[in-house]
Protein backbone atom coordinates (compact mmCIF):
# COMPACT_ATOMS: atom_id res chain seq x y z
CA UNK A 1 45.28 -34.25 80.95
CA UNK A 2 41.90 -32.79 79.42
CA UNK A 3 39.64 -34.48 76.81
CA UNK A 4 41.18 -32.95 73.56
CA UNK A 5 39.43 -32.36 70.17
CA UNK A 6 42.02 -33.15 67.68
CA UNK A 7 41.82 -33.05 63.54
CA UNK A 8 44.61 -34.11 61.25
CA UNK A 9 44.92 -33.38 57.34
CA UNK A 10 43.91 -36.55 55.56
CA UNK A 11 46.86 -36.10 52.92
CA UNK A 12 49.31 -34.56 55.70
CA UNK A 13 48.46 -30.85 55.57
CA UNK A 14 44.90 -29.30 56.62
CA UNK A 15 43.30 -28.20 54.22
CA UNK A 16 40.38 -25.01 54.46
CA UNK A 17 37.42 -27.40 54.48
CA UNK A 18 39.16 -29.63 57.27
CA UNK A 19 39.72 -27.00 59.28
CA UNK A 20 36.21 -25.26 59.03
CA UNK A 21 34.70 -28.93 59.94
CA UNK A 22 37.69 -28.97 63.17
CA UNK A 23 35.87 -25.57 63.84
CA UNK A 24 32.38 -27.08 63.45
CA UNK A 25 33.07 -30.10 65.70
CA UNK A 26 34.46 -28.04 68.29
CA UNK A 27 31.05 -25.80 68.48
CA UNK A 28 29.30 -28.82 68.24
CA UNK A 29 30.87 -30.34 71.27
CA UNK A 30 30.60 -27.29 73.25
CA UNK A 31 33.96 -25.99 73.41
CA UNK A 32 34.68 -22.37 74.77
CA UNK A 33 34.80 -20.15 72.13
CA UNK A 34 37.95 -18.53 73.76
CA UNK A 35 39.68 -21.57 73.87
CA UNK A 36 42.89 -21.41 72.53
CA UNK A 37 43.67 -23.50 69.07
CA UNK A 38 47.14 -25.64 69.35
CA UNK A 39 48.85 -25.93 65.73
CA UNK A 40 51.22 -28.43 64.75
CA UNK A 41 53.09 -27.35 61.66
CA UNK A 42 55.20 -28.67 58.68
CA UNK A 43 58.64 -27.39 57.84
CA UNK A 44 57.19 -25.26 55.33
CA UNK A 45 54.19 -23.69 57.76
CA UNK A 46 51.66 -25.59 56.65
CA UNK A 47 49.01 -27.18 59.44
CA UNK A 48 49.56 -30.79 60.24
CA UNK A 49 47.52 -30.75 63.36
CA UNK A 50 45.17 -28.90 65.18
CA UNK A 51 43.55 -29.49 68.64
CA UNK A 52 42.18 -27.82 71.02
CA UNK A 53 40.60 -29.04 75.00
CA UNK A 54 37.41 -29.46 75.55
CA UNK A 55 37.11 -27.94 78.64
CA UNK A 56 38.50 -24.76 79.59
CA UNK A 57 41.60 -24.00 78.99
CA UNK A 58 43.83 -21.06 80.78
CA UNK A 59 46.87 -22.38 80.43
């Protein structure tokens, strides 16, 4: 399983500044900018979760 970078909503759902700093830490840490972005979301669509590997990832 790869290294994952993973960012949760402090108050359950992600909010825009969360995400932007998920975005930031992932440049930070050197992950592919064509990495793909995983998204767990509420029953209503909003973002719980996001993560994404640190490595490449093709699959």
């Amino acid at each position: 399983m790869p290294a994952m970078l993973k960012f949760t909503g402090e108050d359950k759902d992600l909010t825009l500044d969360e995400l932007a700093a998920f975005i930031e830490a992932a440049k930070k840490a050197g992950v592919p900018g064509d990495n793909p972005i995983r998204a767990e979301l509420s029953t209503t669509g909003k973002i719980k979760q996001v993560e994404t590997a640190l490595d490449t990832d093709r699959e």
